[in-house]
C-alpha atoms as a PDB file:
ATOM      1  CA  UNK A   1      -7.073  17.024  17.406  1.00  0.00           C
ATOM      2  CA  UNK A   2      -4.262  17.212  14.446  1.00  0.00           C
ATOM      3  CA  UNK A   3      -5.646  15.711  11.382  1.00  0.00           C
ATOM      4  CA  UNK A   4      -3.512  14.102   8.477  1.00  0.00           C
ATOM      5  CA  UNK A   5      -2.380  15.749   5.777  1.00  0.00           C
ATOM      6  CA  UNK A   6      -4.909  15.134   2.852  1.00  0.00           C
ATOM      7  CA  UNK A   7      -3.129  13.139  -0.081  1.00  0.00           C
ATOM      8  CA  UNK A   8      -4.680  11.439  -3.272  1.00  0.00           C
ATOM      9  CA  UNK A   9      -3.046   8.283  -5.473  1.00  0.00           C
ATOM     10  CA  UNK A  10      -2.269   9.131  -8.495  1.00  0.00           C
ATOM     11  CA  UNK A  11      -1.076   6.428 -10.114  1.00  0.00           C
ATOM     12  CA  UNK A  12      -0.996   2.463  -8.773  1.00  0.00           C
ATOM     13  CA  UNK A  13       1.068  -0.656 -10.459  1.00  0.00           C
ATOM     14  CA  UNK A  14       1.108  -4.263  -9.220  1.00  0.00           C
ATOM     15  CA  UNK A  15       4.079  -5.773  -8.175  1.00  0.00           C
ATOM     16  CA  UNK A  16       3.451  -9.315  -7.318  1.00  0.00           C
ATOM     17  CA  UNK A  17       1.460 -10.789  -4.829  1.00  0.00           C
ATOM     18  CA  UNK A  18      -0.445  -8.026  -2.710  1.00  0.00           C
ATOM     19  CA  UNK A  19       2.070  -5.889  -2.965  1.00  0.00           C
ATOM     20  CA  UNK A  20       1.416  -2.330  -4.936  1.00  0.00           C
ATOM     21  CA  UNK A  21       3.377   0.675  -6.111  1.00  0.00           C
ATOM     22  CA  UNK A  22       1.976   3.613  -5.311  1.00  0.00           C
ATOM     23  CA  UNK A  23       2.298   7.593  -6.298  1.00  0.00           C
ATOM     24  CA  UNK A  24       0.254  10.343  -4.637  1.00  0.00           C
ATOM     25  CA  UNK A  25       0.183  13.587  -5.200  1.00  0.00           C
ATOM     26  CA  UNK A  26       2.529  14.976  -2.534  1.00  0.00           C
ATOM     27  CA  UNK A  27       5.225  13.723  -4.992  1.00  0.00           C
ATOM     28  CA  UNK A  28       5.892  10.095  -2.902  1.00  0.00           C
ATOM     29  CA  UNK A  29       6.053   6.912  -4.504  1.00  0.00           C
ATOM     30  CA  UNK A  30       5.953   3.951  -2.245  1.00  0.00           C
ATOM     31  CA  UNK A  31       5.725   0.122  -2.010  1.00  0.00           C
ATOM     32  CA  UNK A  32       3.237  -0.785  -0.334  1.00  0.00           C
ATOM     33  CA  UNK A  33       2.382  -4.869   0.574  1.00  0.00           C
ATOM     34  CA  UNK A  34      -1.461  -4.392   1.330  1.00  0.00           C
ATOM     35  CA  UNK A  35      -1.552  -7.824   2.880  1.00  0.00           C
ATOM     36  CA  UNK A  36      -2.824  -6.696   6.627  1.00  0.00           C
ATOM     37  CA  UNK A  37      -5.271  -4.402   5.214  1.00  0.00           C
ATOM     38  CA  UNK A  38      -7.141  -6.989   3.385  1.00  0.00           C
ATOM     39  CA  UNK A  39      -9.587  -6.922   5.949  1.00  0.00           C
ATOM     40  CA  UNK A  40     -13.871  -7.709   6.201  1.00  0.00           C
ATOM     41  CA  UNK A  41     -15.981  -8.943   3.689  1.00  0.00           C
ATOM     42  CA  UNK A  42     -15.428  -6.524   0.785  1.00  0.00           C
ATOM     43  CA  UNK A  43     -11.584  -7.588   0.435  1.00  0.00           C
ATOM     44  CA  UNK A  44     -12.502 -11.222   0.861  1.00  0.00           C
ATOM     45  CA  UNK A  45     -12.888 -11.437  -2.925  1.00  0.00           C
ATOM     46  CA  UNK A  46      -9.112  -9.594  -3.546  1.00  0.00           C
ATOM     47  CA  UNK A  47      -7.581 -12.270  -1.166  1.00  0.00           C
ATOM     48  CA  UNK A  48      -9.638 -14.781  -2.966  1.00  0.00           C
ATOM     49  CA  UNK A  49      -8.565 -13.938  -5.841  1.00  0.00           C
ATOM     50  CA  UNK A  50      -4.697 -12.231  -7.034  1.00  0.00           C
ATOM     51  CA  UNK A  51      -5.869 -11.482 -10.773  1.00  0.00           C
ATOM     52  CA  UNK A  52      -8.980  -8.955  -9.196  1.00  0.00           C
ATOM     53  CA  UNK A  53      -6.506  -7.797  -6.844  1.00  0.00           C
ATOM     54  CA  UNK A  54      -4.300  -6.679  -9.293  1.00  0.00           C
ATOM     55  CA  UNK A  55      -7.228  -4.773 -10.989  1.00  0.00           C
ATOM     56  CA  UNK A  56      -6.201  -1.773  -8.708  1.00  0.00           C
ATOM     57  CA  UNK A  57      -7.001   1.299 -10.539  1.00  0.00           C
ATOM     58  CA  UNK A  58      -7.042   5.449  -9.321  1.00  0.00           C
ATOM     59  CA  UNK A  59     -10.630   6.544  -9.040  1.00  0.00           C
ATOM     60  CA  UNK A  60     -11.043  10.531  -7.733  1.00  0.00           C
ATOM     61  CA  UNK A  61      -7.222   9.927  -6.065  1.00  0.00           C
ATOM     62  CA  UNK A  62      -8.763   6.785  -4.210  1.00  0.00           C
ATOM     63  CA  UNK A  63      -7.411   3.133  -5.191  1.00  0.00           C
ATOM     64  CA  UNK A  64     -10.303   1.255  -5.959  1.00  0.00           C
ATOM     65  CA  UNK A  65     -11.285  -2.787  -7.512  1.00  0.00           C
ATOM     66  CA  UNK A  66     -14.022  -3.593  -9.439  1.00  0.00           C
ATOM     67  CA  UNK A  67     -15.860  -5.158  -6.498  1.00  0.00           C
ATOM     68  CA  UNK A  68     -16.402  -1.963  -5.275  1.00  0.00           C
ATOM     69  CA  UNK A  69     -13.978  -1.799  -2.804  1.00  0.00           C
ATOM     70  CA  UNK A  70     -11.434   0.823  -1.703  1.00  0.00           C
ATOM     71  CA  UNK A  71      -8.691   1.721   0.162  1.00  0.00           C
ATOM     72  CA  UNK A  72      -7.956   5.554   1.861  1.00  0.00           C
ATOM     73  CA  UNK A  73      -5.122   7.173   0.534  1.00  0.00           C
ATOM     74  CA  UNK A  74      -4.399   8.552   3.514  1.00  0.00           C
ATOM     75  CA  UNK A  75      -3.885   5.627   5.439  1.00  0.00           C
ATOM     76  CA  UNK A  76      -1.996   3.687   2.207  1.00  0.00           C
ATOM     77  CA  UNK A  77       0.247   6.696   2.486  1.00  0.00           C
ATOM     78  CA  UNK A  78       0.789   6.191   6.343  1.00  0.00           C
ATOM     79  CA  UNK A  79      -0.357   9.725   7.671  1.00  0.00           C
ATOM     80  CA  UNK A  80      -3.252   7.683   9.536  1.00  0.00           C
ATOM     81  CA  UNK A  81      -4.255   4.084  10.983  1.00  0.00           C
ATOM     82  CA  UNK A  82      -6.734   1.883   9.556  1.00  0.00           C
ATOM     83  CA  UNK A  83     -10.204   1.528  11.161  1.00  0.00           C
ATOM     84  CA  UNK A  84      -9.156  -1.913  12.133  1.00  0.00           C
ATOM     85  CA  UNK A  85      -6.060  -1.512  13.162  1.00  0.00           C
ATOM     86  CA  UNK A  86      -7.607   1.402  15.962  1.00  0.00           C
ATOM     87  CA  UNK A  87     -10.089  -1.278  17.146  1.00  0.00           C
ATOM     88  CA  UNK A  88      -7.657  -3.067  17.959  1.00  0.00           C
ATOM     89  CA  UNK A  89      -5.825  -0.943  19.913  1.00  0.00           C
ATOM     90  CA  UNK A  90      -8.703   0.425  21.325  1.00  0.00           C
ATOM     91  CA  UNK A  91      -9.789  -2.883  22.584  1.00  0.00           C
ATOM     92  CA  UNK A  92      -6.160  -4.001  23.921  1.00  0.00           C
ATOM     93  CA  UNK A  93      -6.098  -0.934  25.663  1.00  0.00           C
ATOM     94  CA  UNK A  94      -9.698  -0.859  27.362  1.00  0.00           C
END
């Protein structure tokens, strides 16, 4: 099994809506609209509410909220696929 390369966030900005611009340590700085990943129960508050959403901060190279929820940088960087997203493949495919 190949594993992703291993990135952190080093610096996040709010652009509007649920979209953020992000820079990781690899030197990439992307766009990212985090819409999709606003998944389960701990990101129900950050789709509740845009203000806390744009609370975003860099914690240890992981984007965090005050809620206590957080994102992987891997996956906001694209090297892997969330949880979620695998379940459902998993179950589309099974």
């Amino acid at each position: 099994m190949k594993y992703p390369p291993l990135v952190h966030v080093t610096s996040v900005e709010s652009l509007g809506g649920f979209v953020l611009r992000l820079t990781f340590d690899d030197g990439a700085t992307i766009e990212r609209d985090l819409t999709e990943y606003l998944r389960g129960g701990v990101f129900k508050p950050l789709r509740d509410d845009p203000e806390l959403f744009k609370q975003a901060r860099v914690e240890g190279g992981t984007l965090v909220w005050p809620n206590g929820a957080d994102m992987d940088p891997v996956v906001l960087r694209g090297f892997a696929e969330p949880a979620w997203k695998e379940d459902e493949t998993a179950t589309q495919s099974g």
